[in-house]
PDB file of N, CA and C in Angstrom:
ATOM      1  N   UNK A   1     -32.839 -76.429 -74.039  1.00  0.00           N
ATOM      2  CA  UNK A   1     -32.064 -75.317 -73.515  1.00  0.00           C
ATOM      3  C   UNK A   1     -31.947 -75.378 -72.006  1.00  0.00           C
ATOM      4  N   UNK A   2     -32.122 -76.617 -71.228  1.00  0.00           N
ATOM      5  CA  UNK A   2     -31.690 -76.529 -70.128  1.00  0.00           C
ATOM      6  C   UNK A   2     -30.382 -75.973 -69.624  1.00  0.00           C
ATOM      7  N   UNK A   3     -30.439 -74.909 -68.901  1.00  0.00           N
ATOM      8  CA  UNK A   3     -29.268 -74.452 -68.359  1.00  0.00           C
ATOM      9  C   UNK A   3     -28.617 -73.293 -69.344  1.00  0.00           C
ATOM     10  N   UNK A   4     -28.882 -72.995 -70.478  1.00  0.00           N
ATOM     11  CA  UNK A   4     -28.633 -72.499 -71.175  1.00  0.00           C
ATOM     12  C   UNK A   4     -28.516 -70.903 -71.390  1.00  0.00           C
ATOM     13  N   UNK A   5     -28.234 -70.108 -71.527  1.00  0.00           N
ATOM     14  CA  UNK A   5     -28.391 -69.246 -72.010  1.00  0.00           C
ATOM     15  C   UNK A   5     -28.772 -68.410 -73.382  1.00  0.00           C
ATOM     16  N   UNK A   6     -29.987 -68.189 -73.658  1.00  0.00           N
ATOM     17  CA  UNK A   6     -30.275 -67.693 -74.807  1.00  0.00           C
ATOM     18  C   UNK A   6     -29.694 -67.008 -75.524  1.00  0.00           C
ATOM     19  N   UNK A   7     -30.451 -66.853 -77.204  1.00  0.00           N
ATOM     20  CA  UNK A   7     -29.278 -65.844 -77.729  1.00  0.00           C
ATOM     21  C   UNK A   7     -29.854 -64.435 -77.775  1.00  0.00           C
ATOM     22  N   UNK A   8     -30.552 -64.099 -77.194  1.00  0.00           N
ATOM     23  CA  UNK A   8     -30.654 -62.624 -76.515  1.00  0.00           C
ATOM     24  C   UNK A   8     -30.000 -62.333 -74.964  1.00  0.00           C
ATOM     25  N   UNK A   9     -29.277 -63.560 -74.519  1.00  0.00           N
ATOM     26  CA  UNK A   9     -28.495 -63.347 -72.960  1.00  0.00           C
ATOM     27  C   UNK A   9     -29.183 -63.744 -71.756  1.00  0.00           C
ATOM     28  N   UNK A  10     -30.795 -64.046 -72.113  1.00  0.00           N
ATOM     29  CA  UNK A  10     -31.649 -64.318 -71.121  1.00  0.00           C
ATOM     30  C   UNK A  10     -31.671 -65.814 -70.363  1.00  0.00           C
ATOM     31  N   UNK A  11     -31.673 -65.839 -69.318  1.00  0.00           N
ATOM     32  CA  UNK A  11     -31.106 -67.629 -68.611  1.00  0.00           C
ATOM     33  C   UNK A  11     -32.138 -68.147 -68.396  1.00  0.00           C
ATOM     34  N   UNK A  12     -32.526 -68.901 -68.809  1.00  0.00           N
ATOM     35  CA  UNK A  12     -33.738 -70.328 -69.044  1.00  0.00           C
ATOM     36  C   UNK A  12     -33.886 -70.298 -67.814  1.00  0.00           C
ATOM     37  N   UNK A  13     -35.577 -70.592 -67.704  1.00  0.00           N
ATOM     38  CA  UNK A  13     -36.264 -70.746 -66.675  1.00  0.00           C
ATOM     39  C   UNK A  13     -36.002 -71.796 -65.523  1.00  0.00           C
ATOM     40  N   UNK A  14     -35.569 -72.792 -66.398  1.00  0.00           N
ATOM     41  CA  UNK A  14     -34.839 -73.664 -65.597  1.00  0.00           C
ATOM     42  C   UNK A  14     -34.111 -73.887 -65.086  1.00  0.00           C
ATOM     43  N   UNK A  15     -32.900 -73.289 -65.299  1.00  0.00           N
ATOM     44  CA  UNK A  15     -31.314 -72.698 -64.717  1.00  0.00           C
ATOM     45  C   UNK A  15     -32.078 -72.016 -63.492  1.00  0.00           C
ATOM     46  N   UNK A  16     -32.582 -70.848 -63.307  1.00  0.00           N
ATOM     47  CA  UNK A  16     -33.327 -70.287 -62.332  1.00  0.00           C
ATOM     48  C   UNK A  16     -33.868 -71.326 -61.292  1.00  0.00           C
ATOM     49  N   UNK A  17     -34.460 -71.669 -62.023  1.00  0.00           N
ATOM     50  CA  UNK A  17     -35.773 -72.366 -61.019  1.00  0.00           C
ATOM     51  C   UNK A  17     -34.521 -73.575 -60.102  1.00  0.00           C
ATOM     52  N   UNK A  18     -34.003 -74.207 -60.778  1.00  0.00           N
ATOM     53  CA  UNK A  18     -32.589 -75.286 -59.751  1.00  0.00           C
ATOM     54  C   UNK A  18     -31.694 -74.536 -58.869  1.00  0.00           C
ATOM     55  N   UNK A  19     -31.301 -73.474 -59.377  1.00  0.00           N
ATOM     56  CA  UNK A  19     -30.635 -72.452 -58.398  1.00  0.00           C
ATOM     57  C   UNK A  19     -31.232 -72.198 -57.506  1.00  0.00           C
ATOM     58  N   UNK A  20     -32.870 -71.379 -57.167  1.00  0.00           N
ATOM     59  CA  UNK A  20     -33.564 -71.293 -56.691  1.00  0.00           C
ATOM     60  C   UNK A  20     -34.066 -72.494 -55.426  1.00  0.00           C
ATOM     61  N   UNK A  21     -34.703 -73.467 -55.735  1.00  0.00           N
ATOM     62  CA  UNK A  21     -34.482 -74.667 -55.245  1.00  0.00           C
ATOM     63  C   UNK A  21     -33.207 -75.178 -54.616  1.00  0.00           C
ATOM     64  N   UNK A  22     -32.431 -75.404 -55.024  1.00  0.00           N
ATOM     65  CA  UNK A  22     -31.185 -75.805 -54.088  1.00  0.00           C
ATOM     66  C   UNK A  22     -30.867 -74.821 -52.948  1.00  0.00           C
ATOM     67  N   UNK A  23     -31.136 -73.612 -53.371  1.00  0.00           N
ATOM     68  CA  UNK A  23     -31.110 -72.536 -52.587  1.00  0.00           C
ATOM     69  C   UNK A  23     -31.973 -72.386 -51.423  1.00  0.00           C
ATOM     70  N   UNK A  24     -32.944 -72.548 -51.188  1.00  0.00           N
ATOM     71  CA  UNK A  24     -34.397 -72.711 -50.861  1.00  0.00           C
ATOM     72  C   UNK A  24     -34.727 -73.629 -50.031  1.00  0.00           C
ATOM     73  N   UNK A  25     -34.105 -75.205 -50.759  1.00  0.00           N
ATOM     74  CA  UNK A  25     -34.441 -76.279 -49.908  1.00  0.00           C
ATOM     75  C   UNK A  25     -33.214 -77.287 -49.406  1.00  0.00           C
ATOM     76  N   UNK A  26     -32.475 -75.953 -48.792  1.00  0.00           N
ATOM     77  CA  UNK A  26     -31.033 -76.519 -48.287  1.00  0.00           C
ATOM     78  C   UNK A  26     -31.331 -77.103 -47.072  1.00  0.00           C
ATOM     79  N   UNK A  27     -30.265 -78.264 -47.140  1.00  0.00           N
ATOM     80  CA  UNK A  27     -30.462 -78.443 -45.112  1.00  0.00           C
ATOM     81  C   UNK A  27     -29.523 -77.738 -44.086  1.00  0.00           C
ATOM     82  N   UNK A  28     -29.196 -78.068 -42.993  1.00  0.00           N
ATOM     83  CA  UNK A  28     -28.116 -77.347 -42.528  1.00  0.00           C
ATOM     84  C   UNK A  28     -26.781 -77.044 -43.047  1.00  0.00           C
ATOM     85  N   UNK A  29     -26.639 -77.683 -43.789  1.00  0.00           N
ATOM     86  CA  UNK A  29     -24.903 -77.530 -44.091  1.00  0.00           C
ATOM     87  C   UNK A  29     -24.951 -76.800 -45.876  1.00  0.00           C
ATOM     88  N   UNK A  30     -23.889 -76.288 -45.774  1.00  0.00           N
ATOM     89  CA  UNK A  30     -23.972 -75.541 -47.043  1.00  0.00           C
ATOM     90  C   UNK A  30     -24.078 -75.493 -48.074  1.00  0.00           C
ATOM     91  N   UNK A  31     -25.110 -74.676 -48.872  1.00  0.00           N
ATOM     92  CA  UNK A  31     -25.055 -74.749 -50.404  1.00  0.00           C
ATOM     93  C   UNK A  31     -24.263 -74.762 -51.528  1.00  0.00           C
ATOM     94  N   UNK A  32     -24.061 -75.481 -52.641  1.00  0.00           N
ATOM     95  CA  UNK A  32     -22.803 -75.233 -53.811  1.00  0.00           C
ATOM     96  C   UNK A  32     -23.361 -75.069 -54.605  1.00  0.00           C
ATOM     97  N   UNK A  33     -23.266 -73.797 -55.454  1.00  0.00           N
ATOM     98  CA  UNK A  33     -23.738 -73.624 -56.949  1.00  0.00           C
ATOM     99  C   UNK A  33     -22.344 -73.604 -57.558  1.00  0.00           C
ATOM    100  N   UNK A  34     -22.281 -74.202 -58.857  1.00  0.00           N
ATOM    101  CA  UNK A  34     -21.069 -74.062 -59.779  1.00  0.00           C
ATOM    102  C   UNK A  34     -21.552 -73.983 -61.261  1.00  0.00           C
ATOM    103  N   UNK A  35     -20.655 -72.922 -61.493  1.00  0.00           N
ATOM    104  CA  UNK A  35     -21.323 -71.978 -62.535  1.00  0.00           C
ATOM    105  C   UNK A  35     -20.230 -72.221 -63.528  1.00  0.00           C
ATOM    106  N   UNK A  36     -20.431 -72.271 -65.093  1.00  0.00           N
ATOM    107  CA  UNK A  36     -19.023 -71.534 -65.726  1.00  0.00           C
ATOM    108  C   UNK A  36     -19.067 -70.238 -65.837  1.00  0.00           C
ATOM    109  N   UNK A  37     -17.640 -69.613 -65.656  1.00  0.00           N
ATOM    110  CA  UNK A  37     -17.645 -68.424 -65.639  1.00  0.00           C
ATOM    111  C   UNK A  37     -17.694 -67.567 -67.003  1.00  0.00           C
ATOM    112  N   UNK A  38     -17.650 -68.478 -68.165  1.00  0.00           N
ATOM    113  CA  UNK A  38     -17.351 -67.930 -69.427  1.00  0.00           C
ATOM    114  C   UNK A  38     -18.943 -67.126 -69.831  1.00  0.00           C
ATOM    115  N   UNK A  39     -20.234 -68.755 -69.470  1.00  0.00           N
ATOM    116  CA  UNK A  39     -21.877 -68.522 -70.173  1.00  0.00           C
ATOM    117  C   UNK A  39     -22.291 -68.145 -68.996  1.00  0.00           C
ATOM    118  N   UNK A  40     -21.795 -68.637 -67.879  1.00  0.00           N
ATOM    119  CA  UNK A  40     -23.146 -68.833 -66.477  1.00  0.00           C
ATOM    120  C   UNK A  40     -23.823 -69.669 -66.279  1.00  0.00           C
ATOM    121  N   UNK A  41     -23.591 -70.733 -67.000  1.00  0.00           N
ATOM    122  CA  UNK A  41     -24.562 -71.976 -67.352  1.00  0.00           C
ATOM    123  C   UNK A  41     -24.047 -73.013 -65.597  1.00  0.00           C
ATOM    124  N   UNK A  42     -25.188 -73.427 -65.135  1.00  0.00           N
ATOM    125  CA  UNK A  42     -25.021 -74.094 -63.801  1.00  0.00           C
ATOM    126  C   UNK A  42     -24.484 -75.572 -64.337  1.00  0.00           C
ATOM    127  N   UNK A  43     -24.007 -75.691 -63.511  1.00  0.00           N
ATOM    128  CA  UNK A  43     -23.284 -77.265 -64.133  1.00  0.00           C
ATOM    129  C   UNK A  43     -23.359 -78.123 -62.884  1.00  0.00           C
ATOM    130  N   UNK A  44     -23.475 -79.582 -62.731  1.00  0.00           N
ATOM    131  CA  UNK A  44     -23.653 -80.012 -61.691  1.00  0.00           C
ATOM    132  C   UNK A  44     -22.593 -80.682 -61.012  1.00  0.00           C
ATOM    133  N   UNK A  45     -21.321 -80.722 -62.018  1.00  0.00           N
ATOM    134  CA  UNK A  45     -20.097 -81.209 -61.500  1.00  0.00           C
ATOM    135  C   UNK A  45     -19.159 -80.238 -61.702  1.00  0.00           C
ATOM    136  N   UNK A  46     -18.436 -79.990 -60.954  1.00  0.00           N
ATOM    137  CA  UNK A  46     -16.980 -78.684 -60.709  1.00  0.00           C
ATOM    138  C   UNK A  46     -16.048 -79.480 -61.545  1.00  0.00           C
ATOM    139  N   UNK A  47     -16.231 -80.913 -61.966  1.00  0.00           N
ATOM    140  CA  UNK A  47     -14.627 -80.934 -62.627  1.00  0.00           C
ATOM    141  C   UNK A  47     -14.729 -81.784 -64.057  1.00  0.00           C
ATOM    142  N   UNK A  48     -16.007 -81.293 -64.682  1.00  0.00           N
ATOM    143  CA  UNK A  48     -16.163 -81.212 -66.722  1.00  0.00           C
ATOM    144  C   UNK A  48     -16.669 -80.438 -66.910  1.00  0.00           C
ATOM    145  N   UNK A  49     -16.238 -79.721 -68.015  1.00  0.00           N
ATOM    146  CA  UNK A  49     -16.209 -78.932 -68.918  1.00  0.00           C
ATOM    147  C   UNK A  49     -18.023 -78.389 -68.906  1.00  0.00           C
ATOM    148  N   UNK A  50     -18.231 -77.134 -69.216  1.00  0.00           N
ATOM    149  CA  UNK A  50     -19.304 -76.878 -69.377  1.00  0.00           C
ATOM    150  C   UNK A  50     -20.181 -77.207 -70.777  1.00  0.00           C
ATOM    151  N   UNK A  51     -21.284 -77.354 -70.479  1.00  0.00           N
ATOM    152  CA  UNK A  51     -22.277 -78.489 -71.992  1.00  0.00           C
ATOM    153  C   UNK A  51     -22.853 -77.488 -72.841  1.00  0.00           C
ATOM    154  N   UNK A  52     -22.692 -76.102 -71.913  1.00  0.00           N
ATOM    155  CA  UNK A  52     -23.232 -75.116 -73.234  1.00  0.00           C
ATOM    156  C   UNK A  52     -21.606 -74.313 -73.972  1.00  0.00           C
ATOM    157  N   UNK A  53     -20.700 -74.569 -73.514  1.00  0.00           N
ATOM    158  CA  UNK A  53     -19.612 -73.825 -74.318  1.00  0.00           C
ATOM    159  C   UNK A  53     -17.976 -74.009 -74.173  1.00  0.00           C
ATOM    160  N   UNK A  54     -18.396 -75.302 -73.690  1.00  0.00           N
ATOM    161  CA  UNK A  54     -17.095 -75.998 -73.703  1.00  0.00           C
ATOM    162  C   UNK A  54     -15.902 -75.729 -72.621  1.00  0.00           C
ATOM    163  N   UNK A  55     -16.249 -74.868 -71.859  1.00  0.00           N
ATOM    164  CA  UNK A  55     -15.219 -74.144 -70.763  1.00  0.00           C
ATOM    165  C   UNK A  55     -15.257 -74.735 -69.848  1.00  0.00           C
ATOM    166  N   UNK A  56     -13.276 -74.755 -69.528  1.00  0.00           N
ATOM    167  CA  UNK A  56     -13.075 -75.764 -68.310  1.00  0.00           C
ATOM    168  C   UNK A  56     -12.657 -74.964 -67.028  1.00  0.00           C
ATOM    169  N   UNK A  57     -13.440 -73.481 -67.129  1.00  0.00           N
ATOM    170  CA  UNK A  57     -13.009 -73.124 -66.234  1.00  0.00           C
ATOM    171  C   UNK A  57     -14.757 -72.561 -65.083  1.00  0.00           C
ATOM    172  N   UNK A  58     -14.662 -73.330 -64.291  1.00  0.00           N
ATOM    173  CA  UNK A  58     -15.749 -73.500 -63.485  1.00  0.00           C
ATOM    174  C   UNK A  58     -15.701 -72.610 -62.358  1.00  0.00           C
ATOM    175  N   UNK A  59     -16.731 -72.134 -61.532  1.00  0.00           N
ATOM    176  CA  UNK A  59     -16.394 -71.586 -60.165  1.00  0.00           C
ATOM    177  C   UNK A  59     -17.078 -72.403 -59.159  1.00  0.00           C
ATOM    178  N   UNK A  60     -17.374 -72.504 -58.119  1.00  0.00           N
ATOM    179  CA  UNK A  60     -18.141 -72.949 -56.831  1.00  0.00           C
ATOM    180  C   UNK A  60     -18.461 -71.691 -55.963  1.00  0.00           C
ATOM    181  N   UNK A  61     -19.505 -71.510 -55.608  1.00  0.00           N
ATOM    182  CA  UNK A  61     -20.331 -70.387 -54.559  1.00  0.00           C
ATOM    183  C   UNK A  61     -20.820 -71.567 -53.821  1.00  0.00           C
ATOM    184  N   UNK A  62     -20.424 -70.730 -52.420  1.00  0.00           N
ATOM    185  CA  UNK A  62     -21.024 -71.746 -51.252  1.00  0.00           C
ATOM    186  C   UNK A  62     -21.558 -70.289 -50.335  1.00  0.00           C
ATOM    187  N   UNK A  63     -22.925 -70.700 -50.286  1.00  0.00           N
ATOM    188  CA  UNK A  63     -23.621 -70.481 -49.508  1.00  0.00           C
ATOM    189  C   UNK A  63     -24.463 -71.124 -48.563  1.00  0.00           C
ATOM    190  N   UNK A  64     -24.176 -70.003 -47.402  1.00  0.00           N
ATOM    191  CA  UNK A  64     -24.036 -71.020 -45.684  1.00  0.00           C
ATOM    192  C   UNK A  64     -25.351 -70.227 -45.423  1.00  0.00           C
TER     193      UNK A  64
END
């Protein structure tokens, strides 16, 4: 269930914990999380499809 979202809605520890981390141990220049917008599931590339639900519609958050 990496990245996953449970079937009570709850987001794996691990999804957390990489968000967290990238977040955390940025260098100067800015952070990208990309999420699908359908599960929330973090994905590590903006341009395939998400692995928990098939959605090709992705976002990017950049935080500076």
């Amino acid at each position: 269930m990496n990245g996953e979202r449970q079937s009570d809605g709850a987001v794996s520890v691990s999804t957390v914990r990489a968000t967290l981390e990238s977040v955390l141990s940025r260098d100067a220049g800015a952070t990208v999380i990309e999420e699908c917008r359908r599960c929330g599931t973090t994905v590590e590339f903006a341009r395939v499809p998400c692995p928990a639900c098939g959605c090709d519609d992705i976002v990017e958050y950049r935080i500076e």
